[in-house]
Protein backbone atom coordinates (compact mmCIF):
# COMPACT_ATOMS: atom_id res chain seq x y z
CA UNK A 1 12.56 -10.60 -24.95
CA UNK A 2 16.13 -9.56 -25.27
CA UNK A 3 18.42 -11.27 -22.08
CA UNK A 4 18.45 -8.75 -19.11
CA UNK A 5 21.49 -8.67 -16.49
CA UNK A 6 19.48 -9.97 -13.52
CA UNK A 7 21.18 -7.68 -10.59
CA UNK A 8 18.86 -8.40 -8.19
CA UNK A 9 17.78 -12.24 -8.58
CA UNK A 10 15.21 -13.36 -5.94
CA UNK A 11 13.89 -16.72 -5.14
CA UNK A 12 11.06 -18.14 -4.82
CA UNK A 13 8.11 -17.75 -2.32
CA UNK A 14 9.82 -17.74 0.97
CA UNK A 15 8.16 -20.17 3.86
CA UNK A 16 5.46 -18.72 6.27
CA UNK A 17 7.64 -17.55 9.56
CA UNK A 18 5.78 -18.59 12.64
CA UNK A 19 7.24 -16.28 14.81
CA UNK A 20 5.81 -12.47 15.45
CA UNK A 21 6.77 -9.79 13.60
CA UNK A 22 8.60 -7.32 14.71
CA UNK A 23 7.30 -3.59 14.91
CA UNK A 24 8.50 -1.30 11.50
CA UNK A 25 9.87 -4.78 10.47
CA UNK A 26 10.17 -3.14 6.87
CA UNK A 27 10.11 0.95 7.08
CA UNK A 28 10.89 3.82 4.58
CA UNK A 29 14.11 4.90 4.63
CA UNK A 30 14.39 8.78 4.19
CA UNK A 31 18.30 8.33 4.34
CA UNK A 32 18.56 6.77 1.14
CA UNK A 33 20.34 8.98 -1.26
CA UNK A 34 18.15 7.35 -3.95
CA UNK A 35 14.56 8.65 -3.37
CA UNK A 36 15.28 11.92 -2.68
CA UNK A 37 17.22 14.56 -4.43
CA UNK A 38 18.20 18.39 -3.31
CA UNK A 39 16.47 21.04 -5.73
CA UNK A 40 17.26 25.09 -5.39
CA UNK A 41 14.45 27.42 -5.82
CA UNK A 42 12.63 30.45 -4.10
CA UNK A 43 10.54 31.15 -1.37
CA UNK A 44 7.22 33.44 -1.31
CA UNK A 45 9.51 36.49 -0.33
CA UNK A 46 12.13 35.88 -2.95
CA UNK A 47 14.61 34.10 -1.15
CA UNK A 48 16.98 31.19 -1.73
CA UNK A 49 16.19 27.80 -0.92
CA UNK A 50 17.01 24.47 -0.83
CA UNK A 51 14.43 21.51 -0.46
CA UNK A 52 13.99 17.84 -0.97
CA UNK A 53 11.70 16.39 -3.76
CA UNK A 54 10.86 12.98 -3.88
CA UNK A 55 12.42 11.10 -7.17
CA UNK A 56 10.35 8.76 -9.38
CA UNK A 57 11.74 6.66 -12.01
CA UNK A 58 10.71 4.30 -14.57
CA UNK A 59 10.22 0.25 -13.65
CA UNK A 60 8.88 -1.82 -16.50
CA UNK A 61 7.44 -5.24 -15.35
CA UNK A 62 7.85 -8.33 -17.48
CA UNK A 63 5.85 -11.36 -16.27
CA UNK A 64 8.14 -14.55 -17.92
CA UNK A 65 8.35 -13.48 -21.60
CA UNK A 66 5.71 -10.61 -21.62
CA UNK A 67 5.92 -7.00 -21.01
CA UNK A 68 3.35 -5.92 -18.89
CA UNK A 69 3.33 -2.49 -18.03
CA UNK A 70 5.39 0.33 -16.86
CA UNK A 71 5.04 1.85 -13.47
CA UNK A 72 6.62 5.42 -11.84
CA UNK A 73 7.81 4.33 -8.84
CA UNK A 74 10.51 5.71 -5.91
CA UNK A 75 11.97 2.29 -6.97
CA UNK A 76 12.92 0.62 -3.30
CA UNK A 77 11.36 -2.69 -3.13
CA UNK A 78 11.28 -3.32 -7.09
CA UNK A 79 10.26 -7.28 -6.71
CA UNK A 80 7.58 -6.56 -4.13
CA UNK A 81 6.11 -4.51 -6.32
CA UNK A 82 6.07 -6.70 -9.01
CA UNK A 83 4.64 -9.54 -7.25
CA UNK A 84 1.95 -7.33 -5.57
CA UNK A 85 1.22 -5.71 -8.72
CA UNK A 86 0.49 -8.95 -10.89
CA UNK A 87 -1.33 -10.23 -7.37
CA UNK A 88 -3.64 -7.61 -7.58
CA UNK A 89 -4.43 -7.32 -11.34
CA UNK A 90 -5.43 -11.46 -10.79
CA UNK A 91 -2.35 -12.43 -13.41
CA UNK A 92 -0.95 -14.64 -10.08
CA UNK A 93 -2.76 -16.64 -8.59
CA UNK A 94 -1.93 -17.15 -4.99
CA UNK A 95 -1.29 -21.00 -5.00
CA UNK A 96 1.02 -19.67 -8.30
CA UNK A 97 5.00 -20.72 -7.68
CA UNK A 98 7.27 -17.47 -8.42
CA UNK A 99 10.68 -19.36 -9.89
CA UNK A 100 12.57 -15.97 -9.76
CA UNK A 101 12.63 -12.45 -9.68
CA UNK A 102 14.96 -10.37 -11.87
CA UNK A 103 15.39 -6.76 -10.95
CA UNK A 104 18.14 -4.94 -13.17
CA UNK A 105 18.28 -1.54 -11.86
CA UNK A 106 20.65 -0.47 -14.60
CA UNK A 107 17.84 -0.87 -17.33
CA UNK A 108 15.00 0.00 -15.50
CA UNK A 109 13.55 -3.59 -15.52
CA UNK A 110 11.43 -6.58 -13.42
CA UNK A 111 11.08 -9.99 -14.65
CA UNK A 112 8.64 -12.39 -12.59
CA UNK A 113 9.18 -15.92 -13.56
CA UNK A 114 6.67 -18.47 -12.54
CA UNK A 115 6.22 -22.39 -13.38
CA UNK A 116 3.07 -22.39 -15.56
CA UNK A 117 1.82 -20.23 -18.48
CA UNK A 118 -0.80 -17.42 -17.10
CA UNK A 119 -3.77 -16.02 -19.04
CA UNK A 120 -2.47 -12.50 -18.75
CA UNK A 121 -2.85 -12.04 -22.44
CA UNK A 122 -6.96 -12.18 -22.15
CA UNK A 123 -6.30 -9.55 -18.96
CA UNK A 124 -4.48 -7.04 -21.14
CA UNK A 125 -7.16 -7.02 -23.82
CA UNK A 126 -9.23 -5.90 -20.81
CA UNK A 127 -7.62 -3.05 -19.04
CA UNK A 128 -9.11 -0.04 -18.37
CA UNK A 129 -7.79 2.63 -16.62
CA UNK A 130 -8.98 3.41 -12.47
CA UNK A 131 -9.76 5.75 -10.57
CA UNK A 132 -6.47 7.68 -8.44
CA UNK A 133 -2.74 9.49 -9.12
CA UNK A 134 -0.52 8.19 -11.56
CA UNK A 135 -1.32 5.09 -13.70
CA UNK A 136 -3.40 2.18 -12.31
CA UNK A 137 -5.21 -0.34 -13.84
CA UNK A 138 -7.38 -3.07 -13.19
CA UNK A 139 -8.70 -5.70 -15.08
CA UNK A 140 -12.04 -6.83 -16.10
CA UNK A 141 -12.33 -10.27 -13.68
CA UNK A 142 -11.40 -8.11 -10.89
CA UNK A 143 -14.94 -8.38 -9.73
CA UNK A 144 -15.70 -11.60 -10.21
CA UNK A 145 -12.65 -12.45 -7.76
CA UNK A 146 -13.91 -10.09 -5.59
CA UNK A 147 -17.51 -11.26 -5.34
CA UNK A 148 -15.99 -14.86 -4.13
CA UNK A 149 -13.84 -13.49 -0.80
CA UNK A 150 -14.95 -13.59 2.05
CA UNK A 151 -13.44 -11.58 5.24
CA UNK A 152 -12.43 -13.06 8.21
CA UNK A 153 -15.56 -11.93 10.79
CA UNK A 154 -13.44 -12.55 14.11
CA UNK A 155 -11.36 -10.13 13.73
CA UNK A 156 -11.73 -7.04 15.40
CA UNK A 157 -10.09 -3.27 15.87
CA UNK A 158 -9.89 -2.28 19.43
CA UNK A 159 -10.09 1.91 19.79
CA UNK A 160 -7.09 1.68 21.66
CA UNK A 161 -5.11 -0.26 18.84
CA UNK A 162 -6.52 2.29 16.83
CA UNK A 163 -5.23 5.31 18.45
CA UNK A 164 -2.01 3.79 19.10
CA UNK A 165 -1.40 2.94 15.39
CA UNK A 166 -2.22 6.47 13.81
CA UNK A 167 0.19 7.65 16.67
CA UNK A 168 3.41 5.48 15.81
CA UNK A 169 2.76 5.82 11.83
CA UNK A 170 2.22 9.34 11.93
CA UNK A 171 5.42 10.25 13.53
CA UNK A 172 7.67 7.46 12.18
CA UNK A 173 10.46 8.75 10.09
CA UNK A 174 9.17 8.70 6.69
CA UNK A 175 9.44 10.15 3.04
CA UNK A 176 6.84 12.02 3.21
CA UNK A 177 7.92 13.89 6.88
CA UNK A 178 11.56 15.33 4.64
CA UNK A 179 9.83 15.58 1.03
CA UNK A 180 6.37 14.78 0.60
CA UNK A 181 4.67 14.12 -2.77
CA UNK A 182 4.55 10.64 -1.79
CA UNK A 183 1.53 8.26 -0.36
CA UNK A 184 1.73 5.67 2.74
CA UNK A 185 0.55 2.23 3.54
CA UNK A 186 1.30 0.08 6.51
CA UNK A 187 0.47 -3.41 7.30
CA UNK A 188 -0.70 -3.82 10.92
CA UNK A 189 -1.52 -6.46 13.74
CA UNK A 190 -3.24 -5.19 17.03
CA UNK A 191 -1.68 -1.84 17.65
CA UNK A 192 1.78 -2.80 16.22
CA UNK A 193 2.65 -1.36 12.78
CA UNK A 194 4.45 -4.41 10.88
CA UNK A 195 5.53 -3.30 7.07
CA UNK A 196 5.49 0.44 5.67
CA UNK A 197 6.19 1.56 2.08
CA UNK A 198 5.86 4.80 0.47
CA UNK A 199 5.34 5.39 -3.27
CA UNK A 200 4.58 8.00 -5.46
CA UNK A 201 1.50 6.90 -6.44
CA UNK A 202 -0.66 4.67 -3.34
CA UNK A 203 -1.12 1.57 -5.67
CA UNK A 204 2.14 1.22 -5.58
CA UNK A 205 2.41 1.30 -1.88
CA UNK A 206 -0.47 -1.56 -1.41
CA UNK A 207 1.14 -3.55 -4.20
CA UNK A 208 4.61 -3.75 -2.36
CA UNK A 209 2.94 -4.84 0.95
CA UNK A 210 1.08 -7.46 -1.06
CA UNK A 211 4.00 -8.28 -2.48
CA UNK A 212 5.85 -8.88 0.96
CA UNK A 213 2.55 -10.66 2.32
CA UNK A 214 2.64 -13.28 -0.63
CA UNK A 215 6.52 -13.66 -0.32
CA UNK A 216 6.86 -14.63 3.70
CA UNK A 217 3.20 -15.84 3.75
CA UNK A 218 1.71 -13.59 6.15
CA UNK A 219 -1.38 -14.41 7.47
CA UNK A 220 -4.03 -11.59 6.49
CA UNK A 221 -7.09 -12.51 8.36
CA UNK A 222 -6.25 -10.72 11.62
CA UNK A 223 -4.56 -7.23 9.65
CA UNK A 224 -5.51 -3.93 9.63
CA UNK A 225 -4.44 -2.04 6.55
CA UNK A 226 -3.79 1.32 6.93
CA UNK A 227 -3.41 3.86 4.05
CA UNK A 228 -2.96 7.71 3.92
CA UNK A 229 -4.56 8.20 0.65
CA UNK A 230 -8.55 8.40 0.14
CA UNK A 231 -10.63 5.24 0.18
CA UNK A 232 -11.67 4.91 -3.25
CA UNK A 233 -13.32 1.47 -4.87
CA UNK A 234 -9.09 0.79 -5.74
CA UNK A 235 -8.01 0.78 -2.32
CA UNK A 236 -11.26 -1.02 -0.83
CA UNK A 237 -10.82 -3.69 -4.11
CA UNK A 238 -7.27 -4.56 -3.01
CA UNK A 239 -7.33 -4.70 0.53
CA UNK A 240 -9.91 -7.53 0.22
CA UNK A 241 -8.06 -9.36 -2.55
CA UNK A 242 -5.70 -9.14 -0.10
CA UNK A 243 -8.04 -11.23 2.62
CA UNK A 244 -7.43 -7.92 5.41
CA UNK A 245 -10.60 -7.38 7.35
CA UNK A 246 -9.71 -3.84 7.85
CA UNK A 247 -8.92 -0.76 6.25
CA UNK A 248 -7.97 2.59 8.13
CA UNK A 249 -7.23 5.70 6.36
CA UNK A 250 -6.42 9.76 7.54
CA UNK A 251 -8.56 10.59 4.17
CA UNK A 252 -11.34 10.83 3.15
CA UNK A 253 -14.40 8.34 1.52
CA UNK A 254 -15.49 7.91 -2.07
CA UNK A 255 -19.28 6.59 -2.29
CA UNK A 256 -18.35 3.69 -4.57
CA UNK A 257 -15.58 2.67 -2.43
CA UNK A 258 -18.37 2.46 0.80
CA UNK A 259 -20.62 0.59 -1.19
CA UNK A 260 -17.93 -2.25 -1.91
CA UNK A 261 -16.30 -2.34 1.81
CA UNK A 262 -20.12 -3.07 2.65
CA UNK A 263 -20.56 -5.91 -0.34
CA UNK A 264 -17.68 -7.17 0.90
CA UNK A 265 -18.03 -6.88 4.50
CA UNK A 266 -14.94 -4.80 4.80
CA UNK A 267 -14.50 -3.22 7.93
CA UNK A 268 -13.61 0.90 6.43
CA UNK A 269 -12.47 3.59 8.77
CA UNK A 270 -11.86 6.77 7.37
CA UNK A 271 -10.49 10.28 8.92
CA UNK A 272 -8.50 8.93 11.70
CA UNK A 273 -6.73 11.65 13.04
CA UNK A 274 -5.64 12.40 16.46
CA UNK A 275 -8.45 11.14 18.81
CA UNK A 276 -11.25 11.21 15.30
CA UNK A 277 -12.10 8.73 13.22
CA UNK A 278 -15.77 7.79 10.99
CA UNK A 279 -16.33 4.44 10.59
CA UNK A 280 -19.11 3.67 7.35
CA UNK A 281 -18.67 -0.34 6.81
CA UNK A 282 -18.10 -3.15 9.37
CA UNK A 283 -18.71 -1.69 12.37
CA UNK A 284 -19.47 -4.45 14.02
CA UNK A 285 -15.59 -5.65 14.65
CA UNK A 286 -14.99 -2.15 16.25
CA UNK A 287 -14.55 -2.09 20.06
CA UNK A 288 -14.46 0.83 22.07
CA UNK A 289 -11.96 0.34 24.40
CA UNK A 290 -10.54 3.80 24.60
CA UNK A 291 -11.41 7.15 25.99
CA UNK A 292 -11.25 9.49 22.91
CA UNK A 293 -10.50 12.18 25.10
CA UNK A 294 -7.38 10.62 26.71
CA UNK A 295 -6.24 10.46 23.15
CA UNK A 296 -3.38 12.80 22.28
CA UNK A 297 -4.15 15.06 19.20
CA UNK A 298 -1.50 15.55 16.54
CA UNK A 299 1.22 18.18 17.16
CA UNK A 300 1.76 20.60 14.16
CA UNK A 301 5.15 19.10 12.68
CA UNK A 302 3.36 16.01 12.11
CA UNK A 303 0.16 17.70 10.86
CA UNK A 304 -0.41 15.83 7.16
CA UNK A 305 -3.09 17.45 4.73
CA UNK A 306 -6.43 17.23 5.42
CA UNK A 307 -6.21 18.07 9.41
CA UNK A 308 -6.90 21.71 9.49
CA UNK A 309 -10.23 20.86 7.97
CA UNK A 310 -10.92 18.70 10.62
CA UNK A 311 -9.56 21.22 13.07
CA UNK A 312 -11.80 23.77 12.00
CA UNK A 313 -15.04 21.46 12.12
């Protein structure tokens, strides 16, 4: 590999931090001149107009001497991503020690360093391509890892936390909220949202929060993971290599992604809008705590896709 200018240079894992964390800890950051970019065009009638469109860009991730793969990305939060990605596709381990991170934004480029050799080479003989938008792959041990975990079955998702959380996500200032074309996922405790990222395509958005977990050791057993993109076999896959009991989405249900929350023991809540939501795995850690009808619906501003079918049901 040729020698990269390291601009961004991160240690390695940080220590566990006892204390809580704070709500929107990590957030998007619709300011940033970076991920979005004014674009001139028409309207329906003819007219002038001006809008924001979300920018993706190149990141190609090198784990020690190997290229791995190249991701579109918004690009915040390059060595999260990293991290989360190689998490995810099993080529860290999680007792694995990260030496460095090496993000040169100039050249498009990631390097994870770690202390021992990995058996990635095996993995990339193995790829095949998944299921979702943009490029995502998983590898063929994926399973077997996921056949091992097993969920924490103490934890539990109180109504109330529920409603609460679909609330304060849907109406936090976001990417999506000034230019769309983007996907969602937040960490969450109780009814506190903890860590949101946005990314083009919704891998990339658990990998970065799997990223952050495995950096400041967060504790996943008593998580909810909540997602705005459909709850396909991907998303159910990595929220329980991530150890999080629960997974919440606005979307919709694949029938491959059920069967797995329910292997698994996954707690999977789908079509949580307003005061609605339909639970199909793990019911058992649900507790209804709340009045659905003392719920407040979502106001039309914050309206994302998928709620005027629901509306009209």
């Amino acid at each position: 590999m040729v020698e990269r200018k390291a601009q961004g240079r991160v240690p390695c894992r940080e220590s566990e931090d006892p204390s809580p964390m704070e709500e929107f800890a990590l957030r998007p950051n619709p300011d940033d001149p970076r991920l979005t970019r004014p674009v001139a065009g028409i309207d329906q009638d003819g007219r002038p107009v001006e809008t924001s469109v979300t920018v993706e860009r190149p990141l190609t991730l090198f784990l020690n001497g190997r290229e791995i793969v190249t991701m579109m990305t918004i690009g915040d939060y390059p060595e999260y991503l990293a991290i989360g990605y190689l998490l995810n596709q099993n080529m860290l381990r999680p007792d694995d020690r990260v030496t460095a991170v090496e993000y040169d934004e100039d050249l498009e480029t990631v390097v994870v360093r770690t202390d021992r050799e990995t058996d990635f080479e095996d993995k990339l003989r193995k790829k095949t391509l998944t299921s979702g938008c943009a490029q995502g792959t998983v590898f063929g041990d994926v399973m077997e890892s996921f056949e091992r975990i097993r969920l924490s079955s103490a934890a539990r998702l109180h109504t109330s936390w529920l409603y609460a959380l679909t609330r304060k996500i849907n109406t936090a200032p976001s990417l999506y909220l000034t230019a769309g074309a983007i996907h969602g996922c937040v960490l969450c405790e109780r009814d506190r949202p903890l860590v949101y990222m946005e990314d083009v395509g919704r891998h990339n958005a658990v990998d970065k929060i799997a990223g952050y977990m495995y950096r400041h050791g967060v504790d996943p057993e008593d998580k909810i993971f909540y997602t705005t993109g459909r709850l396909t076999s991907e998303m159910v896959i990595k929220t329980v290599q991530m150890r999080i009991p629960i997974l919440v989405s606005r979307s919709g249900f694949t029938a491959w992604g059920v069967e797995l929350a329910r292997q698994a023991g996954l707690t999977l809540i789908g079509r949580a809008r307003g005061r609605r939501f339909l639970a199909l795995a793990g019911e058992e850690r649900i507790v209804f705590d709340a009045d659905p009808r003392t719920a407040a619906d979502e106001d039309s501003r914050h309206r994302r896709k998928g709620a005027e079918e629901d509306a009209a049901e």
